[in-house]
N, C-alpha and C. Protein backbone atom coordinates (compact mmCIF):
# COMPACT_ATOMS: atom_id res chain seq x y z
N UNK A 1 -1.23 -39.32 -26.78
CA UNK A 1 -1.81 -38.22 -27.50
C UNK A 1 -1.42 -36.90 -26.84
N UNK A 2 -1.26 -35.86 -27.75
CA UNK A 2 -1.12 -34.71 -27.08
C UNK A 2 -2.40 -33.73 -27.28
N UNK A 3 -2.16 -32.97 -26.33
CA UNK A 3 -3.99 -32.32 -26.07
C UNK A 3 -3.34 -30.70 -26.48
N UNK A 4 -4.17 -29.73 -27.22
CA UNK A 4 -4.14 -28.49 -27.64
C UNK A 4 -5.38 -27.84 -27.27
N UNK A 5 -4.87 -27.49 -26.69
CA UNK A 5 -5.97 -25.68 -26.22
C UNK A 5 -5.75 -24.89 -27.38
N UNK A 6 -6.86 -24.39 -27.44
CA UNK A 6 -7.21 -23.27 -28.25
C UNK A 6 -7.75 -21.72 -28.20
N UNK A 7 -7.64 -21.00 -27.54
CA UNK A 7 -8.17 -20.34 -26.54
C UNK A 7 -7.70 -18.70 -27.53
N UNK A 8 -9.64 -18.31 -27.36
CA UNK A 8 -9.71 -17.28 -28.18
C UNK A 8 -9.86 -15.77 -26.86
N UNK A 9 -8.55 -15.18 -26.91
CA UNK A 9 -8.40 -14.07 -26.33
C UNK A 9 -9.73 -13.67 -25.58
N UNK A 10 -9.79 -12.68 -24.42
CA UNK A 10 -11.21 -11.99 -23.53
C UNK A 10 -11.45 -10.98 -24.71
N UNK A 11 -12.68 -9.96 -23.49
CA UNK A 11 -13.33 -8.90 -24.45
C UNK A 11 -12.21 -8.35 -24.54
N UNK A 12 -11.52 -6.78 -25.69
CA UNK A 12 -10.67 -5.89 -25.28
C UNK A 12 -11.02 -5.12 -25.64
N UNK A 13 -10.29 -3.73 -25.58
CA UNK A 13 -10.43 -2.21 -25.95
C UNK A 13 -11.22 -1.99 -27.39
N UNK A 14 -11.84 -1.29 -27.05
CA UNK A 14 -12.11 -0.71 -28.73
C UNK A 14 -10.99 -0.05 -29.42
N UNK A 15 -10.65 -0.32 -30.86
CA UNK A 15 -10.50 0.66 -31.60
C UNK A 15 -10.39 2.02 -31.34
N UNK A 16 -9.06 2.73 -31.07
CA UNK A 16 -9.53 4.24 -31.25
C UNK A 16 -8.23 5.02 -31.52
N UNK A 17 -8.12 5.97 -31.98
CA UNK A 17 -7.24 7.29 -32.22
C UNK A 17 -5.96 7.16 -31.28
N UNK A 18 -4.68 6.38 -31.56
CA UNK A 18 -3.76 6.48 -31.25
C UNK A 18 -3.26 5.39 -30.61
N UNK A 19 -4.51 4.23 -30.78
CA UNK A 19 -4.09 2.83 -30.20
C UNK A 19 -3.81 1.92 -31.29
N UNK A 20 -2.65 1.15 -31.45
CA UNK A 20 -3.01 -0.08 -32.45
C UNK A 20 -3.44 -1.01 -31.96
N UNK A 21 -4.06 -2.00 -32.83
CA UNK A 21 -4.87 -3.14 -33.00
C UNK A 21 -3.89 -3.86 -31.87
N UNK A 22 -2.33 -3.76 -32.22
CA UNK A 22 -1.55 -4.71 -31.26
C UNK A 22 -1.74 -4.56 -29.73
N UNK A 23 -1.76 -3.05 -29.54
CA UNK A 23 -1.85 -2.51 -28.48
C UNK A 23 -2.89 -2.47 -27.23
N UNK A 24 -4.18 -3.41 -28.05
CA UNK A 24 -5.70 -3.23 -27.18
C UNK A 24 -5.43 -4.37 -26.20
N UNK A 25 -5.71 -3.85 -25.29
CA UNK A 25 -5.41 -4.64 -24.03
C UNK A 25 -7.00 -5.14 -23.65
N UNK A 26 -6.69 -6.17 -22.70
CA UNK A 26 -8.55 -6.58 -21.94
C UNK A 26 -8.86 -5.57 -21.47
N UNK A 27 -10.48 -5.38 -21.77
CA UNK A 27 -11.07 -4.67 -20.38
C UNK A 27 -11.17 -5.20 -19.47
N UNK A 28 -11.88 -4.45 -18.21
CA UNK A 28 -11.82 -5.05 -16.96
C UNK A 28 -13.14 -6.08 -17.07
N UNK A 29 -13.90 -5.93 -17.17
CA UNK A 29 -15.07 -7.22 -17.75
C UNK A 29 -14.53 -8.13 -18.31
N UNK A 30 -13.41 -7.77 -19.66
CA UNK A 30 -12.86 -9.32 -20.32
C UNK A 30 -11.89 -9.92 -19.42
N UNK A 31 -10.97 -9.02 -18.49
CA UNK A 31 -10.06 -9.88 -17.60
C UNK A 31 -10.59 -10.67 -16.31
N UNK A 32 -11.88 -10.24 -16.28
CA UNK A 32 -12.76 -10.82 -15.03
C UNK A 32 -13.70 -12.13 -15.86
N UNK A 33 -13.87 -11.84 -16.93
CA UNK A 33 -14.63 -13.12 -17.78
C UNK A 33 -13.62 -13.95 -18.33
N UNK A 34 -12.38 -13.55 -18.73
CA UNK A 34 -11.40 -14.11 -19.22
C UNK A 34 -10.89 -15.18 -17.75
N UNK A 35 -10.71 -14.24 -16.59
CA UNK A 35 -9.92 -15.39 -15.54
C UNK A 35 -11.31 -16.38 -15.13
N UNK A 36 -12.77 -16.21 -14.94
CA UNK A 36 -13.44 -17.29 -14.93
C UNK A 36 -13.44 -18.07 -15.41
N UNK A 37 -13.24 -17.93 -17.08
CA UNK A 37 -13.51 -19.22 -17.92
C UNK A 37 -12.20 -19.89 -17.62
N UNK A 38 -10.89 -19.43 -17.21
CA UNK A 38 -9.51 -19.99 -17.48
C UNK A 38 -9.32 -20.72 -15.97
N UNK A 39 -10.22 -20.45 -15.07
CA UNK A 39 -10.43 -20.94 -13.80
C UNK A 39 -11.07 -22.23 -13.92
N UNK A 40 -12.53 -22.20 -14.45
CA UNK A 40 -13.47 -23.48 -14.88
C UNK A 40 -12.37 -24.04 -15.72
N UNK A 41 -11.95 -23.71 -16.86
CA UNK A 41 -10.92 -24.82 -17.72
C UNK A 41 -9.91 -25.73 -16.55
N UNK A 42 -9.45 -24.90 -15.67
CA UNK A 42 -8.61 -26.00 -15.31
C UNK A 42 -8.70 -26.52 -13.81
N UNK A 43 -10.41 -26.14 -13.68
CA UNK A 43 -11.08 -26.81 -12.50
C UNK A 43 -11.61 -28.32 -13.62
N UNK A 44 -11.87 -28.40 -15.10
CA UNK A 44 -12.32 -29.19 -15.88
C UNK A 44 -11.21 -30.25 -16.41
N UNK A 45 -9.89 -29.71 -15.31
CA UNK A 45 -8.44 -30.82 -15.50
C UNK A 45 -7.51 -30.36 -16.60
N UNK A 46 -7.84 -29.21 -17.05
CA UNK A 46 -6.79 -28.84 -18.01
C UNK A 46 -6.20 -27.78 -18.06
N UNK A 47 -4.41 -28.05 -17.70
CA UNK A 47 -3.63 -28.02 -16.81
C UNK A 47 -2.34 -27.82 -17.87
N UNK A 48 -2.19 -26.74 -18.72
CA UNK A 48 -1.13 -26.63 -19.83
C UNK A 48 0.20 -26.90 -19.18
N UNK A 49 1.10 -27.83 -20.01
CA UNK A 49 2.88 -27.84 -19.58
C UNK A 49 3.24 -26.81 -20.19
N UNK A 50 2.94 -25.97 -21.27
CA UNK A 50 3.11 -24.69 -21.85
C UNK A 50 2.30 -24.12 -22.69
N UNK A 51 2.30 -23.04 -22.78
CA UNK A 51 1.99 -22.08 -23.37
C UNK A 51 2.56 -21.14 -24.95
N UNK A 52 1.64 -21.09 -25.37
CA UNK A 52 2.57 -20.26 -26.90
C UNK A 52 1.43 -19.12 -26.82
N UNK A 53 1.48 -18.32 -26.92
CA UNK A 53 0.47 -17.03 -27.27
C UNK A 53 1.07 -16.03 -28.53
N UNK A 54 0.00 -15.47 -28.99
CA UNK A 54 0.18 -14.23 -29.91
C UNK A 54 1.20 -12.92 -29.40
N UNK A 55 1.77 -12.81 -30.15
CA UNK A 55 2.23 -11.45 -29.58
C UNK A 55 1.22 -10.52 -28.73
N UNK A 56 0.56 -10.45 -29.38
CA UNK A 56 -0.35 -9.14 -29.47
C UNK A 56 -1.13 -9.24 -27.76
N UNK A 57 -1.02 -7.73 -27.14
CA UNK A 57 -1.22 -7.57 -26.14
C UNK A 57 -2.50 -8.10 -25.02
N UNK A 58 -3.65 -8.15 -25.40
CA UNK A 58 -5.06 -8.88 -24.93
C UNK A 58 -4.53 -10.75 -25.37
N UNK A 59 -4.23 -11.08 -25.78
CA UNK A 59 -3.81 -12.54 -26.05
C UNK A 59 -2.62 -13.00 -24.83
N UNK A 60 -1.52 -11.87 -24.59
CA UNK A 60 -0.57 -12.27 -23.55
C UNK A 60 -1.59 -12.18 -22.56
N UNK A 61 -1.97 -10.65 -22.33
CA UNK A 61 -2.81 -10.95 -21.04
C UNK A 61 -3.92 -12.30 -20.83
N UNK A 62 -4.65 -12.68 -22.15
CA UNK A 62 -5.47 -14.11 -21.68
C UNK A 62 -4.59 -15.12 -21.19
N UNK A 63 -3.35 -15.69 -21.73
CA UNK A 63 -2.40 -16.41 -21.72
C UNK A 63 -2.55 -16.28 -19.78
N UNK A 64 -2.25 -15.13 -19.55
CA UNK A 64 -1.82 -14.85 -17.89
C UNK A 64 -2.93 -15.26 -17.34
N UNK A 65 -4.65 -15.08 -17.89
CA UNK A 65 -5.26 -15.48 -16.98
C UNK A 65 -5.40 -16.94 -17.03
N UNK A 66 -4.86 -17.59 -17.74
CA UNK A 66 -4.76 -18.89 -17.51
C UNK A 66 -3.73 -19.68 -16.79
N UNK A 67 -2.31 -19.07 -17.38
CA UNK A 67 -1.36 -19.53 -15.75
C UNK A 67 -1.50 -19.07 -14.45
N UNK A 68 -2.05 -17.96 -14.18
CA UNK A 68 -2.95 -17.70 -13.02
C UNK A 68 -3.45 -18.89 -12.82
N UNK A 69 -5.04 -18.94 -13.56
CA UNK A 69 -5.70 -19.79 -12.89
C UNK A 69 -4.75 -21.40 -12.40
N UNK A 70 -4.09 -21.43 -13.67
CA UNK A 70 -3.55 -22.85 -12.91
C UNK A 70 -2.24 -23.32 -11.95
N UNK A 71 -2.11 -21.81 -11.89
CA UNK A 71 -1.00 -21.53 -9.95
C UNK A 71 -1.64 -21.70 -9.24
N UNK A 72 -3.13 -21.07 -9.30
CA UNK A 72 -3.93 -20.56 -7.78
C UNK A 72 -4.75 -22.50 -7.79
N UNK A 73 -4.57 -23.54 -8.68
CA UNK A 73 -4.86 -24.98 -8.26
C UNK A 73 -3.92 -25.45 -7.34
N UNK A 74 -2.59 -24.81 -7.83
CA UNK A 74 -1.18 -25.63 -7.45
C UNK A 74 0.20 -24.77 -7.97
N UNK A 75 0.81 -24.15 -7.32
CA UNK A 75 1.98 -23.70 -7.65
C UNK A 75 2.55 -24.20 -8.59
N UNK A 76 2.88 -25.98 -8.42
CA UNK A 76 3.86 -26.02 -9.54
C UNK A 76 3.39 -26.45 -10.40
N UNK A 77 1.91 -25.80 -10.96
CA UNK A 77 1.82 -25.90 -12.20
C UNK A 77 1.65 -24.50 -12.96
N UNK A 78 2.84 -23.98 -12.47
CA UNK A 78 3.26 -22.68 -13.22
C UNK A 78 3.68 -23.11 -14.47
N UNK A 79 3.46 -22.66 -15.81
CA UNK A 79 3.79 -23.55 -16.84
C UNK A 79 4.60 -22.42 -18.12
N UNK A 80 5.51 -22.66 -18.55
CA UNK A 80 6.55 -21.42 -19.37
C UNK A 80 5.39 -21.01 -21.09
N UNK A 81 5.45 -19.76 -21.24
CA UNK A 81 4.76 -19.26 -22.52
C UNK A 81 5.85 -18.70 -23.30
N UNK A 82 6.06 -19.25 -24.38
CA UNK A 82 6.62 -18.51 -25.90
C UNK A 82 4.87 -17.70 -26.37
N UNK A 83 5.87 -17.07 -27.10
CA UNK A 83 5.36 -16.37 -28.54
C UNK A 83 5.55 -16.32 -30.01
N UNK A 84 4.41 -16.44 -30.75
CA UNK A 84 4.56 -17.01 -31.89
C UNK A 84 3.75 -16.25 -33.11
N UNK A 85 4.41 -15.53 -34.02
CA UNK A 85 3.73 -14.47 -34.82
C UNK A 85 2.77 -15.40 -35.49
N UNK A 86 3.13 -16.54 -35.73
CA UNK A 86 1.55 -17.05 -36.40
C UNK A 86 0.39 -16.98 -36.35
N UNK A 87 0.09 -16.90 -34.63
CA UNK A 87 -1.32 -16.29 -34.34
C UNK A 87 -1.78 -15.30 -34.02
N UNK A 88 -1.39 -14.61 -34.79
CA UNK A 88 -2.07 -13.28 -35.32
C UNK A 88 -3.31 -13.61 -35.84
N UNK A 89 -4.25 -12.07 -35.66
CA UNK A 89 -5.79 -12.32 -36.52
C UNK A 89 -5.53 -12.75 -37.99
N UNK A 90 -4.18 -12.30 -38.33
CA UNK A 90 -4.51 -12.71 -40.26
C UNK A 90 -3.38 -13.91 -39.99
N UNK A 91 -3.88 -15.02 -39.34
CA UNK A 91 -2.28 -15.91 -39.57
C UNK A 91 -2.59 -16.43 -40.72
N UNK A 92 -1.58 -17.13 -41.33
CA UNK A 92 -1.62 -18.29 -42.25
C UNK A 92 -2.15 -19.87 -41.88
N UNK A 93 -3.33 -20.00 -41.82
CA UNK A 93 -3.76 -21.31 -41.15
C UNK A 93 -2.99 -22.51 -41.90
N UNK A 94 -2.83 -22.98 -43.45
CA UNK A 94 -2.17 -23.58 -43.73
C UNK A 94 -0.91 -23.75 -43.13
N UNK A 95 0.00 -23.09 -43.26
CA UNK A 95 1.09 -22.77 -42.39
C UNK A 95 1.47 -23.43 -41.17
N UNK A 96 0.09 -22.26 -40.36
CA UNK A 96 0.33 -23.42 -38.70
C UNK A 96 0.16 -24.52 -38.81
N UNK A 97 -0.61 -25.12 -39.88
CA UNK A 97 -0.98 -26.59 -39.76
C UNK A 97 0.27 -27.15 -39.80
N UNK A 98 0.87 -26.53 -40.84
CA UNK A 98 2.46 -27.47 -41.07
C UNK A 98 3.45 -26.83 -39.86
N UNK A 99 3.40 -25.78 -39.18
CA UNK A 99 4.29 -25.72 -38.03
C UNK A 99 3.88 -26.28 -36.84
N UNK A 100 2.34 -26.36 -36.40
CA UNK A 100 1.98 -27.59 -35.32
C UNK A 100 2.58 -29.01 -35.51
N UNK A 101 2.16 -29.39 -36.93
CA UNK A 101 2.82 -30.73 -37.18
C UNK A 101 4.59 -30.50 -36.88
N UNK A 102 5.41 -30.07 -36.91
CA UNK A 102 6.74 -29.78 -36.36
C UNK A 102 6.73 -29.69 -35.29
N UNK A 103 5.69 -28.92 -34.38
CA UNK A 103 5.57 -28.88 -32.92
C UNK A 103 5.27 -30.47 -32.36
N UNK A 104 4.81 -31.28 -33.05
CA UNK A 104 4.27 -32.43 -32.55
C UNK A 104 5.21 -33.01 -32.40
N UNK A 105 6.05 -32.96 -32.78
CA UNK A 105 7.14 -33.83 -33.35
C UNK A 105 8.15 -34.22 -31.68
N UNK A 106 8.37 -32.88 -31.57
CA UNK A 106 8.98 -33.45 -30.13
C UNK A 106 7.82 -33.07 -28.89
N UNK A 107 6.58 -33.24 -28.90
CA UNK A 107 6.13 -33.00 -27.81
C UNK A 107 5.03 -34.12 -26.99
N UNK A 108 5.49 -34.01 -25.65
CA UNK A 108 5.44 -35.02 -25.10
C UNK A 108 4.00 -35.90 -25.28
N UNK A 109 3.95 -37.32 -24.95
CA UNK A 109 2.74 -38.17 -25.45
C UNK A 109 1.45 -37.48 -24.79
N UNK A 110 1.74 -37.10 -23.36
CA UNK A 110 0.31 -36.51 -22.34
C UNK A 110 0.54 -35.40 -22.32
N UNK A 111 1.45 -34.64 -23.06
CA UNK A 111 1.58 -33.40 -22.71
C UNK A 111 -0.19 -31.93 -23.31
N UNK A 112 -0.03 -31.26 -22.53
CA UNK A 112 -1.19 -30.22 -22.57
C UNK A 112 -0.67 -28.92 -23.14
N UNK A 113 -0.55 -28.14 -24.36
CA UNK A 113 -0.27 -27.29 -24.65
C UNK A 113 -1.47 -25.95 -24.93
N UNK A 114 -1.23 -24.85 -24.41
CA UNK A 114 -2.72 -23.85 -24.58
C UNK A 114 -2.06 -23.19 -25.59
N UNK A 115 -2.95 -22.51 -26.27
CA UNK A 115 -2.58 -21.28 -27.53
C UNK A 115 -3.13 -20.31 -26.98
N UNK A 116 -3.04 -18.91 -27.33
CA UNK A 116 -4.04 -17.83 -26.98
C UNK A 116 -3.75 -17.07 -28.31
N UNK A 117 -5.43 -17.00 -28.96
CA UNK A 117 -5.11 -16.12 -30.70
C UNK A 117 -6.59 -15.45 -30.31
N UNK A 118 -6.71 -15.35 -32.57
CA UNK A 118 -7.66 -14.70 -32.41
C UNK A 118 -8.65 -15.20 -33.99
N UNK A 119 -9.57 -13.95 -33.55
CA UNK A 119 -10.84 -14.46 -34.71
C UNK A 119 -10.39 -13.16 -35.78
N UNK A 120 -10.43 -14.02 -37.07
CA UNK A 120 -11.57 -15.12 -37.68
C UNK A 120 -10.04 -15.96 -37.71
N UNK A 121 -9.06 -16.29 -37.28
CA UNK A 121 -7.72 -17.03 -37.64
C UNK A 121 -8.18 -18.02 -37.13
N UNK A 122 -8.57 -18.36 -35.64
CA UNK A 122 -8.82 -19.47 -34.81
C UNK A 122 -9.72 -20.45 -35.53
N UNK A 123 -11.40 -19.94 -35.76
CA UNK A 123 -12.12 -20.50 -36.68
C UNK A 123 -11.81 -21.46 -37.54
N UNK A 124 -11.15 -20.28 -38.19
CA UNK A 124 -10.48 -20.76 -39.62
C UNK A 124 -9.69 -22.17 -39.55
N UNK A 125 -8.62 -22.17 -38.71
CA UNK A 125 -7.73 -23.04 -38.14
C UNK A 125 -8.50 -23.99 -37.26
N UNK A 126 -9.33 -24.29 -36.84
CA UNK A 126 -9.76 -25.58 -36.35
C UNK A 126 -10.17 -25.87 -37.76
N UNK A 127 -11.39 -25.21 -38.43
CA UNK A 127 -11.98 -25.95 -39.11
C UNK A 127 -11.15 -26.61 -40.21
N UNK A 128 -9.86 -26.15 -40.41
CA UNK A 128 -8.62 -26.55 -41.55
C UNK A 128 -8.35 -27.87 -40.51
N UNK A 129 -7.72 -28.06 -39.16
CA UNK A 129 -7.39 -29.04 -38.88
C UNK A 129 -8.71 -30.21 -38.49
N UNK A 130 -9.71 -29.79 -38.16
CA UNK A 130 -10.73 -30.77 -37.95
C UNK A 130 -12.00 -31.40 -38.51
N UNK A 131 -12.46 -30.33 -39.54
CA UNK A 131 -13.35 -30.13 -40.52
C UNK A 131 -14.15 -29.52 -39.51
N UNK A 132 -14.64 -29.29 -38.51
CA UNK A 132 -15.42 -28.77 -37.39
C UNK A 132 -15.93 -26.71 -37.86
N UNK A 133 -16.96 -26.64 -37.91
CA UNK A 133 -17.16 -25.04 -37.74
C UNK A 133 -17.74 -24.60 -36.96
N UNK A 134 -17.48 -23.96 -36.32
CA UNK A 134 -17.40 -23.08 -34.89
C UNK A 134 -17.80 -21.75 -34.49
N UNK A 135 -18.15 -21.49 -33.73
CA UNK A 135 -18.73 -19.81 -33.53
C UNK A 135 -17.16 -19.74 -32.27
N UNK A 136 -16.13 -19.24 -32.34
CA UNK A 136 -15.22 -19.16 -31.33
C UNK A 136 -15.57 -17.47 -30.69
N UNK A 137 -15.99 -17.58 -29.53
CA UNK A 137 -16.61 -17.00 -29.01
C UNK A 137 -14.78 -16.50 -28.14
N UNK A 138 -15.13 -15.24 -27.58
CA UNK A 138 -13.90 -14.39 -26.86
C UNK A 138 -13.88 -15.35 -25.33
N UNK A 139 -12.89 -15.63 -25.09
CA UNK A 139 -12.50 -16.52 -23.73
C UNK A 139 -13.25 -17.89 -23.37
N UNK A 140 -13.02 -18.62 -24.97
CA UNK A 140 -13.25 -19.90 -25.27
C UNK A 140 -12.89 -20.62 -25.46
N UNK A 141 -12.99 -22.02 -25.39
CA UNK A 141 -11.59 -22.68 -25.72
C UNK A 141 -12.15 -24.43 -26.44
N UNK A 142 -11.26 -24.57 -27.75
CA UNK A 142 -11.69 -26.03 -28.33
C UNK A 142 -10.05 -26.50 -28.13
N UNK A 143 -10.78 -27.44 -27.83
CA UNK A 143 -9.55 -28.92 -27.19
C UNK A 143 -9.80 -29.62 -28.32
N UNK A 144 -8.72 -30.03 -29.16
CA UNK A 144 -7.97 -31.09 -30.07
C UNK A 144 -7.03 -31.74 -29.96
N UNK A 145 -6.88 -33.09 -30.10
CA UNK A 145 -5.95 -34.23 -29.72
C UNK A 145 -4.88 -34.30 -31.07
N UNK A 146 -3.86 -34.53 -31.01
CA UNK A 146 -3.10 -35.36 -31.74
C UNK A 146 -3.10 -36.90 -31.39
N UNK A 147 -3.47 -37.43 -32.57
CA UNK A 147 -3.49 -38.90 -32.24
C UNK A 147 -3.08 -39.79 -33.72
N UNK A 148 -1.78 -40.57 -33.62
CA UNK A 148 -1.40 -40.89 -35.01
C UNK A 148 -1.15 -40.19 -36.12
N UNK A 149 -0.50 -39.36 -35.97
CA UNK A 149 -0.24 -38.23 -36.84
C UNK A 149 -1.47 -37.52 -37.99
N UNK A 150 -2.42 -37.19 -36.92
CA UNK A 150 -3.59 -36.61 -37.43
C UNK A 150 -4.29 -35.90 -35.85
N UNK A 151 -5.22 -34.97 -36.64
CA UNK A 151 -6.33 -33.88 -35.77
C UNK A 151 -7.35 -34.82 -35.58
N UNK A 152 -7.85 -34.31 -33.88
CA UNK A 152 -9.01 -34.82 -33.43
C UNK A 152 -9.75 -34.12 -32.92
N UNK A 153 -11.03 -33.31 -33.28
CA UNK A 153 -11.67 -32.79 -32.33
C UNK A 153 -12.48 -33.57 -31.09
N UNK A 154 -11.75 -32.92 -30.05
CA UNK A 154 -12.49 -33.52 -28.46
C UNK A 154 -13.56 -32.79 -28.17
N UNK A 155 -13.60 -31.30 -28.21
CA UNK A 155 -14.89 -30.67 -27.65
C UNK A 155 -14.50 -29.30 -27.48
N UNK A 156 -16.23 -28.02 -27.44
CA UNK A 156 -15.43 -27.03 -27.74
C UNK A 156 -16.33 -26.54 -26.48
N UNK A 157 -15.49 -25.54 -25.69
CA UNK A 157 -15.90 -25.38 -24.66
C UNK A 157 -16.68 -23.40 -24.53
N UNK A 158 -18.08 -23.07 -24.37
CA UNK A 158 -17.63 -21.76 -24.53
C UNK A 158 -17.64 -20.99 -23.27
N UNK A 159 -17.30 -19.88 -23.32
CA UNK A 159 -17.42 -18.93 -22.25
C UNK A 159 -18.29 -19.21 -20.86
N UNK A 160 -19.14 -18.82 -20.97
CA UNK A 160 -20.45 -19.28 -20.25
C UNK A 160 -20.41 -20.22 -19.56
N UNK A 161 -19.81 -21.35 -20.63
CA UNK A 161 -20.06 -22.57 -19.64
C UNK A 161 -18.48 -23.17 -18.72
N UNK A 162 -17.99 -22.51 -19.15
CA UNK A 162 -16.30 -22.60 -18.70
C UNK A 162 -16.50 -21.80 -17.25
N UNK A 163 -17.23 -20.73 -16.85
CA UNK A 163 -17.41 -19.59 -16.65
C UNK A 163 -18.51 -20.15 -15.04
N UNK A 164 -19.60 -21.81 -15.82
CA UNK A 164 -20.65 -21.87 -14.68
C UNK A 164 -21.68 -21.49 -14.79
N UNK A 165 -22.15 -20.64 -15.98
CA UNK A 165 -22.99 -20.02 -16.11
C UNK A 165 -24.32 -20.47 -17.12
N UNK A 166 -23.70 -21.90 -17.51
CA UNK A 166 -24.71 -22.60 -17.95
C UNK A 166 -25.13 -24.06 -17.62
């Protein structure tokens, strides 16, 4: 089976006069709540062979606090990130469904892959692949299996408790 992270970007910038939406980076609270929870994730054994993230700027940076966290376990589990316009806030969830299923295709049986997107896309997209509905909370993460050429929800992990704090 292959295991998928799902991982909904930290807090970021507000909205304002001369920034785009692409452009909002973490605050310092979301990059400090963002590297806890991405710390607990892979103190909880999960340990991405890669990475795909959103373009969009607060999503690369979550992406980082998660290969962070899983250098500072072990160096060589420095793990390579693409980018992928699909997960964008307005992706096409149908879509990814049919470009994950292509991703599956060559990827390895134990392999661990993380995403870093956003809301309401993420939501949307589990509940299309799992029937599951979700509150995806900012620097959270639901783990789904491929198993027999179908979605499995394993469990959804939030902030807080990724974090220790519950």
């Amino acid at each position: 089976m292959t295991t998928l992270l799902f991982i909904r970007h930290g807090i970021a910038e507000d909205f304002r006069l001369g920034l785009t939406d692409f452009e909002r980076a973490l605050t310092e609270e979301g990059r400090a709540k963002t590297r806890a929870a991405m710390h607990g994730l892979v103190a909880r054994g999960f340990i991405p062979d890669r990475g795909i993230s959103s373009p969009y700027r607060r999503a690369m940076e979550s992406m980082a606090c998660l290969k962070e966290a899983a250098m500072a376990a072990d160096a060589k589990h420095a793990f390579p990130v693409g980018v992928w316009d699909g997960f964008t806030p307005d992706g096409d969830v149908a879509g990814m469904d049919q470009w994950l299923r292509r991703l599956m295709i060559g990827a390895g049986e134990d392999e661990v892959i993380a995403f870093t997107s956003h809301e309401p896309f993420l939501s949307s997209l589990i509940h299309h692949l799992t029937g599951q509905y979700l509150d995806v909370k900012k620097a959270s993460c639901t783990v789904i299996e491929w198993r027999s050429g179908g979605w499995e929800f394993k469990r959804h992990f939030k902030p807080a408790e990724l974090r220790g704090e519950e």
